[in-house]
Protein backbone atom coordinates (compact mmCIF):
# COMPACT_ATOMS: atom_id res chain seq x y z
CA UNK A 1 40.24 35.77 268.43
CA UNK A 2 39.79 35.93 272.47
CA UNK A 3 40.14 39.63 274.02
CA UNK A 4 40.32 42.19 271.58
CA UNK A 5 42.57 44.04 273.54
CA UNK A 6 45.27 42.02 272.47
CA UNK A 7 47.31 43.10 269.75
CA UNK A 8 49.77 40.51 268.01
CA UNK A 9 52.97 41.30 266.74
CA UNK A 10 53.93 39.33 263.68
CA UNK A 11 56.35 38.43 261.02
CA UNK A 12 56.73 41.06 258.59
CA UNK A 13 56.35 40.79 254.74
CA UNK A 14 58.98 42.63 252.99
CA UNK A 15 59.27 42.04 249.51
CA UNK A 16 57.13 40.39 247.20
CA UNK A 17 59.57 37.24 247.61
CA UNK A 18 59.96 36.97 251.33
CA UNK A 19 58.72 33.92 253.21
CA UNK A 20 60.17 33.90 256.49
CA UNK A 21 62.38 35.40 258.39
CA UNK A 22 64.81 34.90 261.00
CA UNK A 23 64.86 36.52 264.73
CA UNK A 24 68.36 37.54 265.58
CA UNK A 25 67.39 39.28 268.23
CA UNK A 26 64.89 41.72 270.94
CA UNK A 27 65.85 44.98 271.15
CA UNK A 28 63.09 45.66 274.19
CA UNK A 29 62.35 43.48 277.08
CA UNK A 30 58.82 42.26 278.26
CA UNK A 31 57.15 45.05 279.95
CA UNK A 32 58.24 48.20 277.72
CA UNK A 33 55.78 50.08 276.51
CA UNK A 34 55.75 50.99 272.92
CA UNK A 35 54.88 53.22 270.32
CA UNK A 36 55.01 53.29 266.49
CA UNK A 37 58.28 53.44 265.25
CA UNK A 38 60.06 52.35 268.34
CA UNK A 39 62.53 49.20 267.54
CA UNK A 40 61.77 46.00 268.80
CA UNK A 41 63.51 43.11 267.22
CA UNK A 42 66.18 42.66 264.24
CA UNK A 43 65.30 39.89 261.51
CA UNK A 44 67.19 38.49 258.90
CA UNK A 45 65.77 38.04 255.16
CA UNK A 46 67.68 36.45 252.01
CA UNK A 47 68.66 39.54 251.54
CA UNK A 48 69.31 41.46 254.64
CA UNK A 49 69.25 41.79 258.41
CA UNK A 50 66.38 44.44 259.25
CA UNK A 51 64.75 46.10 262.15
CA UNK A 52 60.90 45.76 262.73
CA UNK A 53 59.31 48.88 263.95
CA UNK A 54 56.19 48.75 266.08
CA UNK A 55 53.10 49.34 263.98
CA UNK A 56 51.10 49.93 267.08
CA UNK A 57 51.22 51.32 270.90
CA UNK A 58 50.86 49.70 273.59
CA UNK A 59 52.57 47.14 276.13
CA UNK A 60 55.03 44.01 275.15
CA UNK A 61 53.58 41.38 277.12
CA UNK A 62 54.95 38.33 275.65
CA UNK A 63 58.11 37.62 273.57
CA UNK A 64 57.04 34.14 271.48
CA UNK A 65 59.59 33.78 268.80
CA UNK A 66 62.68 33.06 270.12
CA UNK A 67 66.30 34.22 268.61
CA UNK A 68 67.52 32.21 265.78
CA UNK A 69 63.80 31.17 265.15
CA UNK A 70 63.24 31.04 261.73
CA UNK A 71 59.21 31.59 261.16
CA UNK A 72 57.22 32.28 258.31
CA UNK A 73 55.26 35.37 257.19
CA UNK A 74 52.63 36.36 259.66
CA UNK A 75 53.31 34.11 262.04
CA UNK A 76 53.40 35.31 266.29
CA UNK A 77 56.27 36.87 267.25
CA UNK A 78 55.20 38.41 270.43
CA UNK A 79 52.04 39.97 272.22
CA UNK A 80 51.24 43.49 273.26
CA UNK A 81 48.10 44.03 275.75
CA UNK A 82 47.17 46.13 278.68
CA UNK A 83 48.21 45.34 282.46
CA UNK A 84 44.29 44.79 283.21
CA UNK A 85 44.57 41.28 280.57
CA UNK A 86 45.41 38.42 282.27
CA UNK A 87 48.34 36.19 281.47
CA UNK A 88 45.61 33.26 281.37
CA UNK A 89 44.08 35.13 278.73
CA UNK A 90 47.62 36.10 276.61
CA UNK A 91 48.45 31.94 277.54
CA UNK A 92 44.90 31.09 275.54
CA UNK A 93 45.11 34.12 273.14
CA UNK A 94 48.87 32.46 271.96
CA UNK A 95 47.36 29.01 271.87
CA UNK A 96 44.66 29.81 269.72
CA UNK A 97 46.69 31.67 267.14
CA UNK A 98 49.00 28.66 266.88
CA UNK A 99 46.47 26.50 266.38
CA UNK A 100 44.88 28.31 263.56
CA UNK A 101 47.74 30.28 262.17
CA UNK A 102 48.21 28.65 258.37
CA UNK A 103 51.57 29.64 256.71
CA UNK A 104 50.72 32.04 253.40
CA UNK A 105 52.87 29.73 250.85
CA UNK A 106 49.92 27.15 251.91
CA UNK A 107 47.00 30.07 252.19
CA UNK A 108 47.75 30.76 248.58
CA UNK A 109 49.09 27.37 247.19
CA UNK A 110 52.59 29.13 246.90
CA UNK A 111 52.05 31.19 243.99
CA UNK A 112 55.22 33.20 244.49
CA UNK A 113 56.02 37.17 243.76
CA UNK A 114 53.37 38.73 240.77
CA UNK A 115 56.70 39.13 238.71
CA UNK A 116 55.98 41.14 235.35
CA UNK A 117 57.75 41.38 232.07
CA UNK A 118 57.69 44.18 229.22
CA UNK A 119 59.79 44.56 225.91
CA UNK A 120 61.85 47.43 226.07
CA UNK A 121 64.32 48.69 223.38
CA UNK A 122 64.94 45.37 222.13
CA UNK A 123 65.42 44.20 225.91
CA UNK A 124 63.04 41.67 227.32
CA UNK A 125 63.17 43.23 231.69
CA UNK A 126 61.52 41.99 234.82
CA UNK A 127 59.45 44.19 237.15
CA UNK A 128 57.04 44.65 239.85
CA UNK A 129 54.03 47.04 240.68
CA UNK A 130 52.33 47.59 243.50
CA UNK A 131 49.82 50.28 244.93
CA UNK A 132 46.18 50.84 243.86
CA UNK A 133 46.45 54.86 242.88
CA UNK A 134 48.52 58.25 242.54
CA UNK A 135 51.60 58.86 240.88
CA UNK A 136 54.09 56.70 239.54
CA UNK A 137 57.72 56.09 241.94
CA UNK A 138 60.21 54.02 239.56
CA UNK A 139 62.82 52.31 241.49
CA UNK A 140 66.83 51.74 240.04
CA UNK A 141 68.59 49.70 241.49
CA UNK A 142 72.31 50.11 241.32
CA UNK A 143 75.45 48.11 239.62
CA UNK A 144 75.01 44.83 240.41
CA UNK A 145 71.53 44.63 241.65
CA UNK A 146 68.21 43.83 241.34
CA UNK A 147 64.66 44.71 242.23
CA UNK A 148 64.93 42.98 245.53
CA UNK A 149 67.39 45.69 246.42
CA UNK A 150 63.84 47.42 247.50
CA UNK A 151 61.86 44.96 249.42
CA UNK A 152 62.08 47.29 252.33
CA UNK A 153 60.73 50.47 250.08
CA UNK A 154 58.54 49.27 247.86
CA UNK A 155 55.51 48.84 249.92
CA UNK A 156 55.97 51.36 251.72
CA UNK A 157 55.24 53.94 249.61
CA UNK A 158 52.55 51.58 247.84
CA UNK A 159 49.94 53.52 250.23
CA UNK A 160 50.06 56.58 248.27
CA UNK A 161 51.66 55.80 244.90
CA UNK A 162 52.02 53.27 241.86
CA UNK A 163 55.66 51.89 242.68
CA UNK A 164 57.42 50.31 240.25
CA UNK A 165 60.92 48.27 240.68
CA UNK A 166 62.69 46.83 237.25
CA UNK A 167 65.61 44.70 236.70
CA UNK A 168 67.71 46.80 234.57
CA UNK A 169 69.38 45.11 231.42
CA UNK A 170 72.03 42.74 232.21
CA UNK A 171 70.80 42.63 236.04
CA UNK A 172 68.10 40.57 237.55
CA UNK A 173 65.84 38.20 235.22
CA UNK A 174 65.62 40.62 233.01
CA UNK A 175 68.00 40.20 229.38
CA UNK A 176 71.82 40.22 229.46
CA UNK A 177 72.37 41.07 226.22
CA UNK A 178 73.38 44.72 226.45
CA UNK A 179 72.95 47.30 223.21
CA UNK A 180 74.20 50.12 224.97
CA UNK A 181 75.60 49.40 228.24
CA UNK A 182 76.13 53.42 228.83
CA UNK A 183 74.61 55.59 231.58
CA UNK A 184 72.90 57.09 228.18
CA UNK A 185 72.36 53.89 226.57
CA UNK A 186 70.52 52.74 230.16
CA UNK A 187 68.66 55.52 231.04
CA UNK A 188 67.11 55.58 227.36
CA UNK A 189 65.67 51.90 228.72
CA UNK A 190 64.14 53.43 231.85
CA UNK A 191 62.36 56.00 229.39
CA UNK A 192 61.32 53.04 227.09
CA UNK A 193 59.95 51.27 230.24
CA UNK A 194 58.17 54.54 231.16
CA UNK A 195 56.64 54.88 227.10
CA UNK A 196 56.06 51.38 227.37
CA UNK A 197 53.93 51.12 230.03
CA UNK A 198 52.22 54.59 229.56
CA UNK A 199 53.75 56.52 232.24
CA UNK A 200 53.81 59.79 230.91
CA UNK A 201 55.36 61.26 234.09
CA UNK A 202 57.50 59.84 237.06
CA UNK A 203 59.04 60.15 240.47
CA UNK A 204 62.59 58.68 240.11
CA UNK A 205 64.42 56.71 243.03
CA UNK A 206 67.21 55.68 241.96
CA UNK A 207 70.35 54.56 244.12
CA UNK A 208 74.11 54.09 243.04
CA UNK A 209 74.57 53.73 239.30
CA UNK A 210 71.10 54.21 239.63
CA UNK A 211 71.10 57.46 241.10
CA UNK A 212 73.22 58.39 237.36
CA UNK A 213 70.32 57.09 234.89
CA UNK A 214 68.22 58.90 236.92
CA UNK A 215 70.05 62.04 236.58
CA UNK A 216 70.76 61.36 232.90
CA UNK A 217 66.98 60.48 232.40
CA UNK A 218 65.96 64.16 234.06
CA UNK A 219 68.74 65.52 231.72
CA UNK A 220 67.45 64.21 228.74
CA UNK A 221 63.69 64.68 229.44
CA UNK A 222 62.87 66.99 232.23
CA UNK A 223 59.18 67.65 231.47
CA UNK A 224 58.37 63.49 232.54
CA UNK A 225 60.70 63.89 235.75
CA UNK A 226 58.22 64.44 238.67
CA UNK A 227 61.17 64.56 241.40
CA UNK A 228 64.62 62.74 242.15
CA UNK A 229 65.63 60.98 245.01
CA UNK A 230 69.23 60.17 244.93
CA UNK A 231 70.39 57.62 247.61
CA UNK A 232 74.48 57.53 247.07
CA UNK A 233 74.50 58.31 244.03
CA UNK A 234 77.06 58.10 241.26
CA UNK A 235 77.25 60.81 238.64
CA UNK A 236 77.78 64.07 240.74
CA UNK A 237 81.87 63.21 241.36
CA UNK A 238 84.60 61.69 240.28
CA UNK A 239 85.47 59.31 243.12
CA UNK A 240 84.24 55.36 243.25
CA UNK A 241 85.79 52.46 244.96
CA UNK A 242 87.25 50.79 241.30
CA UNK A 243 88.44 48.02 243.78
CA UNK A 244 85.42 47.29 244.69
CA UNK A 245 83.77 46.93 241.22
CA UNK A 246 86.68 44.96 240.16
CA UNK A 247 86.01 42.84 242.94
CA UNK A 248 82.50 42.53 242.31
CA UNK A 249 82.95 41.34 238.69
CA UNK A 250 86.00 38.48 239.43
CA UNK A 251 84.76 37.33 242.40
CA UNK A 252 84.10 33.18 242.17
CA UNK A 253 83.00 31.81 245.53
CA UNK A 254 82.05 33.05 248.51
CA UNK A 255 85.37 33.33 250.28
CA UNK A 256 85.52 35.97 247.65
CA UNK A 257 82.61 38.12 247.63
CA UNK A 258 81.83 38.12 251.45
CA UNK A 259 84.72 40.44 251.93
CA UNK A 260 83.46 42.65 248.84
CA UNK A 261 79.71 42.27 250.22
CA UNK A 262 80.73 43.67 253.52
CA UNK A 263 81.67 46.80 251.71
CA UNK A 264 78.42 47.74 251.10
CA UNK A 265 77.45 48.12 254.58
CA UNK A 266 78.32 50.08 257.83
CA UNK A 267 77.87 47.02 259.75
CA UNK A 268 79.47 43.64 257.81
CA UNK A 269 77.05 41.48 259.74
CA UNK A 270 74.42 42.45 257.67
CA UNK A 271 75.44 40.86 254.73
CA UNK A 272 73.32 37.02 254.96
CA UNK A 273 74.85 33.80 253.54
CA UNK A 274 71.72 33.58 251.32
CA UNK A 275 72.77 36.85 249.84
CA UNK A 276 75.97 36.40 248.70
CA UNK A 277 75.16 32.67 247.10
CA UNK A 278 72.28 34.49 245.59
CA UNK A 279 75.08 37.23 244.06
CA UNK A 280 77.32 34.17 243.38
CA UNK A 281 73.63 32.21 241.41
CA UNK A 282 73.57 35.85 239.42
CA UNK A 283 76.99 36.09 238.30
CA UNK A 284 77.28 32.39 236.95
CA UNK A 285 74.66 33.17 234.23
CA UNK A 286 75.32 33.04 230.92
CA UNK A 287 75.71 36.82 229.50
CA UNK A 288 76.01 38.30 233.14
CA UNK A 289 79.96 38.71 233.78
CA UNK A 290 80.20 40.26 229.67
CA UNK A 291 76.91 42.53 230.87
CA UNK A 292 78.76 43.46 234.43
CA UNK A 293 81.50 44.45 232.75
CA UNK A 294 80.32 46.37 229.63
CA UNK A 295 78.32 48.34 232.15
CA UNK A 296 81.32 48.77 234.43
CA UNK A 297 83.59 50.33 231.74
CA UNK A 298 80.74 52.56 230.67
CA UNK A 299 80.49 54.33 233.80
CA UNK A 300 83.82 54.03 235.62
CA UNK A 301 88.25 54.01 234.80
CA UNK A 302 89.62 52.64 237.77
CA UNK A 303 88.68 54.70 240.56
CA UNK A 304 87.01 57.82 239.09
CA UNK A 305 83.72 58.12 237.12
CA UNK A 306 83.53 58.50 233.60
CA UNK A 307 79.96 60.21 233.24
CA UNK A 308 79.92 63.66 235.00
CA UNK A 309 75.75 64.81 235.71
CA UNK A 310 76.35 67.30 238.58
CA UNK A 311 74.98 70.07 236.44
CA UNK A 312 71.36 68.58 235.77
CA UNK A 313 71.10 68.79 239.68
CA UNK A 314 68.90 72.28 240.03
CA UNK A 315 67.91 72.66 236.32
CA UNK A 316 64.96 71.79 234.14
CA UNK A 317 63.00 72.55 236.86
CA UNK A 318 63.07 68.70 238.47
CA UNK A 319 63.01 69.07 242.56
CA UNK A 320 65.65 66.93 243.59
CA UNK A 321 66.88 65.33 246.88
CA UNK A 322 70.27 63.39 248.07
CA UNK A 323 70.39 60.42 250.77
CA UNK A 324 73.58 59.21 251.66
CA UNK A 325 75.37 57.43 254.63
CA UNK A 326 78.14 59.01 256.60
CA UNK A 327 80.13 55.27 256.27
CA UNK A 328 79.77 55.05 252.49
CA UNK A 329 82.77 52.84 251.25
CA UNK A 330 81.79 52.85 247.77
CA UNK A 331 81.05 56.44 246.84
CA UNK A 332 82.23 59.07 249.07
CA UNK A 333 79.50 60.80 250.70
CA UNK A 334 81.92 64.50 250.17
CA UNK A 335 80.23 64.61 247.06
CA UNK A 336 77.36 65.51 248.31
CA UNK A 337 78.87 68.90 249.50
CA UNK A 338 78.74 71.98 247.59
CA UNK A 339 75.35 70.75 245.79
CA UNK A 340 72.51 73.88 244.41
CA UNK A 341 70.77 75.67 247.52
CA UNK A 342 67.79 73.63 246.42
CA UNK A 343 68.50 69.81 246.22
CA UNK A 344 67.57 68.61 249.93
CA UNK A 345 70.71 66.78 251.26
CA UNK A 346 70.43 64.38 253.86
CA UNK A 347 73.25 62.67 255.58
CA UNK A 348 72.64 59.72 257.88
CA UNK A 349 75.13 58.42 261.04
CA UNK A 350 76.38 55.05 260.82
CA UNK A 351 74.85 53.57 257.30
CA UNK A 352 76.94 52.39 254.35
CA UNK A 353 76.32 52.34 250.73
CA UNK A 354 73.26 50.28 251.24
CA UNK A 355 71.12 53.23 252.50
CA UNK A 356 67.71 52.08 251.63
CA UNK A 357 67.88 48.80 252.84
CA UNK A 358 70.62 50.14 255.78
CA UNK A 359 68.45 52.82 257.06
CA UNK A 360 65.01 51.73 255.66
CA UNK A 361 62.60 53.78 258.26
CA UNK A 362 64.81 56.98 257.89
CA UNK A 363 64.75 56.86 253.79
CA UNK A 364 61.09 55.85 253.59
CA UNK A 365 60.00 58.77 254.99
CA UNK A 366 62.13 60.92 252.85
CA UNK A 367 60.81 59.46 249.39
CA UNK A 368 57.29 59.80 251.26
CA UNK A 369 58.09 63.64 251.61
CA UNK A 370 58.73 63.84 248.17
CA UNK A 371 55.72 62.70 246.40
């Protein structure tokens, strides 16, 4: 398409659900030069506002979507090129991609996310793969979540690993009948899921309650435990935000969880309109508040955790690593002092509880480190 000096910037796919996107807003002007990794717009998904990073060097020339632009997938947001190109040929190169750009939903008749279901323990659960080859990453999602909670992580690590994300029971699409709503009870599930899909061996990522059934799954079979990444996790203190869970659970309408929402997150404006009514959509199905709260009572009493896994951190022989945010409101991020000389901990400035999705970039290339 025209001079192949011209390098398009476009509308990033995160998540196996995402469509489009909104622009909220540049971060750089027209005429900064760029490398990978530099920042150069925010964009708002159903889930979360996020930053796109530049995939490539060179020289903005053109800014094409406009703030509050909603686009789809792939289409232009902006133009990078060298001084020498002419703006007649960024004016024809802009044109022509227009013209010819077709929306995916339409590319691919709008086949929607390669969703994937497994019986597990009696529980029927929802997950993803993707990546061709190497070792299996298993992603757990904590209280309250789903698999979406890693459309910023997942593919990212897809380059170099088999990544798997799973509703756990009473979450998601996957079952809300609960057996054993336990850290135990749900960490025995994440071993089913492993058994059931032949993974003899695993990385673990697993954030919030999820960072517990991880620990408890490296507890109770260290040998299939590749590594641990624990972003916030609960499990290694006795301090949680009870008022938050409680909130979580009774909340009704959106006047009501927007305020809980916002606790997630350093920065409240984070938290999307499509997110919480997709919460709200979650917590009106039948099973899900019984589920929510089962699991609630099996981990937490009021403000302080029930299930104490500290110890497992720096025995059996499982290389472990902590990621938490300095503004956590949910779990307080002095837990993470005072852990075994070798469990990496990393702190990072200004993100909440929502550090994957919060700090995406930054905890990408942690998990990256560790497999």
């Amino acid at each position: 398409m025209g001079n192949p000096a011209i390098v398009p910037i476009t509308m990033p796919k995160w998540g196996l659900s995402m469509q489009e996107g909104k622009v909220v807003e540049w971060l750089v002007t027209e005429g900064t030069s760029l490398q990978p990794g530099d920042q150069v717009l925010d964009i708002e998904t159903e889930k979360i506002a996020n930053t796109f990073e530049a995939l490539d060097a060179g020289l903005l020339r053109r800014q094409v979507a406009k703030p509050d632009d909603v686009l789809p997938v792939g289409a232009l947001l902006g133009v990078m090129a060298p001084e020498s190109v002419p703006d007649a040929d960024i004016d024809a190169y802009i044109t022509e991609f227009l013209a010819n750009y077709v929306p995916p939903a339409e590319a691919e008749g709008d086949a929607g996310p390669d969703y994937r279901w497994v019986d597990v323990n009696g529980h029927r659960l929802r997950y993803t793969v993707v990546g061709e080859s190497g070792p299996a990453v298993i992603l757990i999602h904590g209280f309250g979540g789903d698999l979406g909670n890693w459309l910023f992580n997942q593919e990212a690590l897809a380059a170099s690993a088999r990544v798997y994300a799973l509703d756990l029971p009473g979450h998601g699409q996957s079952a809300k009948d609960l057996r054993d709503a336990s850290v135990a009870g749900l960490a025995a599930v994440v071993l089913g899921f492993m058994d059931a899909l032949d993974l003899a061996t695993a990385h673990l990522v697993g954030h919030s309650l999820g960072g517990a059934i991880s620990l408890q799954v490296a507890a109770t079979a260290p040998a299939r435990v590749l590594s641990m990444s624990l972003l916030a996790p609960a499990g290694i203190g006795p301090g949680i935000n009870g008022s938050y869970l409680k909130g979580f659970i009774d909340g009704e309408s959106r006047r009501d969880m927007k305020p809980v929402m916002q606790q997630l997150v350093a920065d409240p404006e984070l938290i999307t309109r499509q997110l919480i009514d997709d919460i709200l959509k979650f917590k009106r199905t039948d099973g899900v508040p019984e589920a929510l709260r089962a699991i609630a009572a099996g981990f937490v009493d009021g403000d302080t955790q029930r299930v104490d896994l500290r110890g497992t951190l720096g025995s059996g022989g499982v290389k472990a690593q902590v990621i938490w945010g300095d503004k956590d409101a949910i779990i307080p991020v002095a837990q993470s002092a005072g852990l075994p000389a070798g469990v990496a901990v990393h702190v990072l400035g200004g993100i909440g509880h929502l550090v994957q999705m919060e700090a995406a970039s930054q905890v990408n290339a942690l998990l990256k480190g560790m497999l």
